[in-house]
Protein backbone atom coordinates (compact mmCIF):
# COMPACT_ATOMS: atom_id res chain seq x y z
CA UNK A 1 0.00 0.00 0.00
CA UNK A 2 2.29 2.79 1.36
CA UNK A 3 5.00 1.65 -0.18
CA UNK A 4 3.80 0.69 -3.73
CA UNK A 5 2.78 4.44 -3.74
CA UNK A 6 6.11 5.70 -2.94
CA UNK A 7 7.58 2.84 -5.77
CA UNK A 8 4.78 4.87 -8.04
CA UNK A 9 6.26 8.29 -6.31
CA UNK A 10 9.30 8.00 -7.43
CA UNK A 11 9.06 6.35 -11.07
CA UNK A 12 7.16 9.85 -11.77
CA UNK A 13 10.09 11.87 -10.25
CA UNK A 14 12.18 10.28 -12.36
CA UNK A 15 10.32 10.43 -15.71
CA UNK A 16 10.06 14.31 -14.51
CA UNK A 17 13.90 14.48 -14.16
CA UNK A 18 14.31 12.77 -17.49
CA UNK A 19 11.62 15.24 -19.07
CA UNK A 20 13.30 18.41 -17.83
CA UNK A 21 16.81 17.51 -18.94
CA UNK A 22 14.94 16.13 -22.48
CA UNK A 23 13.87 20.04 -22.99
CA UNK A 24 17.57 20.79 -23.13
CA UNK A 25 18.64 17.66 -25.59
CA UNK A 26 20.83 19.26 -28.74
CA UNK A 27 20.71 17.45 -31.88
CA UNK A 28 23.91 16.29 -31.84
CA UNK A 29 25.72 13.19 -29.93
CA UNK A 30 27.09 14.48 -26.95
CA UNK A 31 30.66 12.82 -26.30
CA UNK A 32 30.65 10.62 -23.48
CA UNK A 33 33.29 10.15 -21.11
CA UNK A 34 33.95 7.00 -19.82
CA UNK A 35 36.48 7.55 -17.27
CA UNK A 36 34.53 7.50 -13.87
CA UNK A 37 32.12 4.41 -13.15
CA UNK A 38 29.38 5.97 -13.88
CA UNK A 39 30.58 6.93 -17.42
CA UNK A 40 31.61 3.16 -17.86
CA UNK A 41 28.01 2.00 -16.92
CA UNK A 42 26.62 4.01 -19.45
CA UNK A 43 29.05 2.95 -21.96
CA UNK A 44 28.23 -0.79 -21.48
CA UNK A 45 24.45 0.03 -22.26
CA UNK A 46 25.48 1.82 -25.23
CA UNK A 47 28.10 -0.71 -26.60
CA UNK A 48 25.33 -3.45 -25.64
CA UNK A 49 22.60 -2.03 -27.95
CA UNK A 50 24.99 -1.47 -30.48
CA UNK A 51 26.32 -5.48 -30.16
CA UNK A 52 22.87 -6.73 -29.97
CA UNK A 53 21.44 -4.47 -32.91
CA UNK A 54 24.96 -5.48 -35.07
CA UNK A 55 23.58 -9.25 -34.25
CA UNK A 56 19.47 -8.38 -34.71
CA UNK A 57 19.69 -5.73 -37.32
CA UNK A 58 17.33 -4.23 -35.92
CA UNK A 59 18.02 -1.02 -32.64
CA UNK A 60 14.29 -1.48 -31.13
CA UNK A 61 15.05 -5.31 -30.75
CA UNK A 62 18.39 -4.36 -29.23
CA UNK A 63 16.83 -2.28 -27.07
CA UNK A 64 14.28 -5.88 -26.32
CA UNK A 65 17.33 -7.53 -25.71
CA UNK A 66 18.69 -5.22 -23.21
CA UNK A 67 15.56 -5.16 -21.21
CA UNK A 68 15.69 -8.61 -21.33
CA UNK A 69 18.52 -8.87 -19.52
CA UNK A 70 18.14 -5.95 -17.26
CA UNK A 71 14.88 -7.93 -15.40
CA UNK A 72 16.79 -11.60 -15.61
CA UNK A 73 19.46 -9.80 -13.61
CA UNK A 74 16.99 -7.89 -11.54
CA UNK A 75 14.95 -11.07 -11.45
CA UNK A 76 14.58 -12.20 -7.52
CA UNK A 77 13.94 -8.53 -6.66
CA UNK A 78 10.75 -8.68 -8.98
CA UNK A 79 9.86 -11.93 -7.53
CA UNK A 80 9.57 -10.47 -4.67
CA UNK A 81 7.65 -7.79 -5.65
CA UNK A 82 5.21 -10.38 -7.39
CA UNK A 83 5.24 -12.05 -3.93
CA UNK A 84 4.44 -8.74 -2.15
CA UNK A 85 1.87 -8.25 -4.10
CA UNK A 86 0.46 -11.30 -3.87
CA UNK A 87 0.16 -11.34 -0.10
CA UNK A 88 -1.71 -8.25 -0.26
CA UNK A 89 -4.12 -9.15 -2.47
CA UNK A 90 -4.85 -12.08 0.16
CA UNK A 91 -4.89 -9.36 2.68
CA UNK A 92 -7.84 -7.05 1.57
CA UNK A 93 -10.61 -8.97 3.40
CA UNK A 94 -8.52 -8.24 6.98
CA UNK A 95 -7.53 -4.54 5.57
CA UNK A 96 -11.58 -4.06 4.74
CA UNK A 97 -12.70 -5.38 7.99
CA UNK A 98 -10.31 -2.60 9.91
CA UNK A 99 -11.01 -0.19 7.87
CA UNK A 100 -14.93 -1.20 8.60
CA UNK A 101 -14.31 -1.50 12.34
CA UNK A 102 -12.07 2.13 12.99
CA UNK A 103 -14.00 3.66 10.35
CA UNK A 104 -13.24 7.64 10.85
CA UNK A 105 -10.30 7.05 12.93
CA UNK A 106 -7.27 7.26 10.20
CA UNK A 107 -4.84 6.89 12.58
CA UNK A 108 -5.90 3.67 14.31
CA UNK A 109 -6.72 2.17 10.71
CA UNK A 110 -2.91 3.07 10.06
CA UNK A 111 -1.48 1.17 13.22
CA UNK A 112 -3.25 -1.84 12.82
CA UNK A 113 -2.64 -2.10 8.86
CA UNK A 114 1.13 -2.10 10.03
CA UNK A 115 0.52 -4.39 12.84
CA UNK A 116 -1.10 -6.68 10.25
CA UNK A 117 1.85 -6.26 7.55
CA UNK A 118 4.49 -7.32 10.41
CA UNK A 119 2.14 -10.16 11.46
CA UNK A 120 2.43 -11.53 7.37
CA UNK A 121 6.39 -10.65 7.52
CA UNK A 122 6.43 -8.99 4.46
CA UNK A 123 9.34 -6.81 3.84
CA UNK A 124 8.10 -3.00 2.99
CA UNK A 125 10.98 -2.38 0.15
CA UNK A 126 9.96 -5.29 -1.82
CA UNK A 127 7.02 -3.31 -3.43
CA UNK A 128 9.16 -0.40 -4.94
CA UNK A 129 13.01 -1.21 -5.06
CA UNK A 130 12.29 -2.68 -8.51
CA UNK A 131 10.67 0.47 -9.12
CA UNK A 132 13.92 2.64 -8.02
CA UNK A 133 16.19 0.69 -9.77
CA UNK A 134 14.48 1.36 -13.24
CA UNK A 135 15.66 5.22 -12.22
CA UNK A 136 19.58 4.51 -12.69
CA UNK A 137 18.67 2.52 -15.83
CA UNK A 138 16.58 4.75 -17.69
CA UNK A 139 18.86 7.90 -16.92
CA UNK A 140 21.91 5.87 -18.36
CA UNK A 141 19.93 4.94 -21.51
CA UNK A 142 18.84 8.40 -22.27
CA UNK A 143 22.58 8.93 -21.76
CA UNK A 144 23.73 6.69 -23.94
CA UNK A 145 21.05 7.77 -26.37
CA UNK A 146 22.53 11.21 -26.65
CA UNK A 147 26.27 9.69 -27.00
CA UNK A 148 25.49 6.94 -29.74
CA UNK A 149 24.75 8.45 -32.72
CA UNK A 150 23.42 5.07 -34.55
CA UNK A 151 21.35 4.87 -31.70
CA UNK A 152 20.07 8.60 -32.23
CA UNK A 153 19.09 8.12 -35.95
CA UNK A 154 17.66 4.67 -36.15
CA UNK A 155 13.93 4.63 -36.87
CA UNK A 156 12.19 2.38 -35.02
CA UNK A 157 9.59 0.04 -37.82
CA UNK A 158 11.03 2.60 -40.52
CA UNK A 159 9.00 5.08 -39.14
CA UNK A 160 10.44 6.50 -35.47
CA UNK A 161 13.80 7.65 -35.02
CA UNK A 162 14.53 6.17 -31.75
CA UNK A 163 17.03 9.55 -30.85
CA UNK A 164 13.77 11.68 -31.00
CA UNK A 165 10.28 12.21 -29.98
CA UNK A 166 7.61 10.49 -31.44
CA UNK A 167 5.20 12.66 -33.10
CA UNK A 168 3.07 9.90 -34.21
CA UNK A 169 1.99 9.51 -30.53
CA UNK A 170 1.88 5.87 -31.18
CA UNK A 171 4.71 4.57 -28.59
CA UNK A 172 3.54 7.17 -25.87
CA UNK A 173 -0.13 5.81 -26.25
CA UNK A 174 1.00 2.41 -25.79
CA UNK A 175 3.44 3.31 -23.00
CA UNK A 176 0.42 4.85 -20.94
CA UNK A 177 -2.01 2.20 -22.09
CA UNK A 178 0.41 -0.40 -20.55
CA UNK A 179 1.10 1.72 -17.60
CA UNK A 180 -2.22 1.41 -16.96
CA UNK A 181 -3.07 -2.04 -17.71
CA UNK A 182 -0.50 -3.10 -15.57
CA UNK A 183 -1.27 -0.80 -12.63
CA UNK A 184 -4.77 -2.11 -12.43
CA UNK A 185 -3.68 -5.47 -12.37
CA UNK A 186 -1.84 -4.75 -9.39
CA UNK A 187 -4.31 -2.25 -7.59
CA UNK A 188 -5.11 -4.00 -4.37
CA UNK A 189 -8.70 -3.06 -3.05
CA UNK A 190 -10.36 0.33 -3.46
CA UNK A 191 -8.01 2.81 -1.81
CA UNK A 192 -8.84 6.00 -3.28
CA UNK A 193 -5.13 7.13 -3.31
CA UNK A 194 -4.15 4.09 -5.31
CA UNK A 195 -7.36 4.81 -8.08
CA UNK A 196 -6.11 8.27 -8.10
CA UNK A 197 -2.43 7.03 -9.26
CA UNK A 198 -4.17 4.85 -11.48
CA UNK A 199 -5.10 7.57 -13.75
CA UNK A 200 -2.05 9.98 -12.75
CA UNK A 201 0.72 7.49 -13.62
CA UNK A 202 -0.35 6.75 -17.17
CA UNK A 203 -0.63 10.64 -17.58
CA UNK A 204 3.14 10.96 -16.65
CA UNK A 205 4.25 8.38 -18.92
CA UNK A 206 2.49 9.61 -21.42
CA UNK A 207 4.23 13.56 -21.17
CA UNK A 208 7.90 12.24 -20.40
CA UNK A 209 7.02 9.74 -23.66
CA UNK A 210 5.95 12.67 -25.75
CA UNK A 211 8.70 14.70 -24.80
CA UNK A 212 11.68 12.18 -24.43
CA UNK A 213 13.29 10.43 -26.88
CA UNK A 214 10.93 7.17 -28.54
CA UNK A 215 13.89 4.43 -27.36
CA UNK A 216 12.74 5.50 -23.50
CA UNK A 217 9.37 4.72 -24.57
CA UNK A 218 10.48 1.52 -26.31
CA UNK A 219 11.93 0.41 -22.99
CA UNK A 220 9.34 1.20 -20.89
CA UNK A 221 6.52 -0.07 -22.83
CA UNK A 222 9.22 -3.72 -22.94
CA UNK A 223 9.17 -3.51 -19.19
CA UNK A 224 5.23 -3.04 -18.98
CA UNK A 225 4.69 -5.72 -20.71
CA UNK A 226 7.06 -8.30 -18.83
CA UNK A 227 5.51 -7.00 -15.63
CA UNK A 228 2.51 -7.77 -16.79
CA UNK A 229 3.51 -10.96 -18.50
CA UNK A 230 5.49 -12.05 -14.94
CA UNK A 231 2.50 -10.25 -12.53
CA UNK A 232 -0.30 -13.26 -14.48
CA UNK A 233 2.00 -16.27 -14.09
CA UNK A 234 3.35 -15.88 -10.62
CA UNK A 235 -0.25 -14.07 -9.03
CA UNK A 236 -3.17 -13.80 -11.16
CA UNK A 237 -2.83 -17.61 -11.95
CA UNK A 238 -1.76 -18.76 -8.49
CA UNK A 239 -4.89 -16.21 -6.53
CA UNK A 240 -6.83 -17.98 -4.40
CA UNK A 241 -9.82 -19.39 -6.35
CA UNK A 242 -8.79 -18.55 -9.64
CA UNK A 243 -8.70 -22.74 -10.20
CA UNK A 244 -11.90 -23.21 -9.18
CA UNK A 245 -12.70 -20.64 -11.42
CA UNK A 246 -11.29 -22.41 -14.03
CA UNK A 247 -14.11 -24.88 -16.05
């Protein structure tokens, strides 16, 4: 609860980052320097697309590829998000009944919802450090966007330079449709505050995916859709009843 909203908190103050410093993108490849860590980090994305799109012929299934491996290696982290989220879709009957029973006493409902989340032993950062660690990664693709010049002028399906916005809308309408899709998948109960980011997140996604260049969009809408792909097989299929469900 708490903490998937600060997860969603900070995935938009990090597409807001990336859309300010977007506004001042140049046209050009900016050199990038590869003598500190960071620098090196961001020049083993950008030597990664360019291996993978040498092998696919192709820079939007490079950028696939890289995804790919940024959630194997991020893997048990997102399993235990899945987990997390699991557990508290088991736990809305309990959180309903106390917020049935303390009804007008917010503070009260907010001890024993922690009381119950220590009783299930559920650790609080598995619902967003997946989320914060998409921060570093999209920052050092947008950097290695702006350094790679094949990366800069490849059109996505012949149509979309990947270096530049898309002003066929069509990857920031499918970045906030998948947003959303998979945020109500994982909206537990009817907490106002969650239905609320429900609508606001997509909106976000859908500016910084206007504004920033399409191969952010690319990757985002590639990480949607293996959260959502992951979120069915490891808790939509496994819910409680869902079998029984099942004809």
């Amino acid at each position: 609860m708490a903490n998937r909203r600060k997860g969603l908190f900070f995935g938009i103050l990090g597409f807001l980052g990336l859309l300010i410093t977007g506004c001042a993108a140049t046209d050009t490849a900016v050199p990038l320097d590869r003598s500190g860590p960071w620098g090196k980090f961001v020049g083993w994305f950008s030597d990664g697309i360019d291996l993978f799109a040498r092998w696919t012929h192709d820079y939007g299934i490079a950028i696939l590829v890289v995804t790919i491996i940024v959630r194997l290696i991020t893997l048990p982290l997102f399993l235990r998000q899945m987990k997390y989220s699991k557990i508290v879709q088991e736990m809305q009957p309990q959180l309903q009944k106390i917020r049935e029973k303390y009804k007008g006493n917010p503070q009260k409902i907010n001890e024993e919802t922690v009381k119950l989340i220590q009783q299930t032993g559920v650790n609080p950062m598995a619902g967003c450090l997946p989320t914060l660690i998409q921060l570093p990664v999209l920052w050092a693709l947008y950097q290695a966007i702006l350094s790679n010049p094949m990366l800069r002028t490849h059109k996505f399906l012949g149509l979309i330079p990947l270096g530049q916005p898309d002003h066929y809308f069509l990857l920031p309408v499918i970045a906030a449709a998948t947003t959303y899709i998979q945020s109500k998948m994982m909206l537990a109960g009817n907490d106002p505050q969650q239905r609320m980011m429900l609508v606001f997140m997509p909106a976000v996604v859908f500016v910084g995916a206007v504004s920033l260049p399409s191969a952010l969009a690319l990757y985002w809408i590639y990480g949607n859709l293996l959260t959502i792909v992951q979120y069915y097989f490891f808790v939509k299929r496994n819910r409680p009843g869902v079998e029984k469900e099942t004809p």
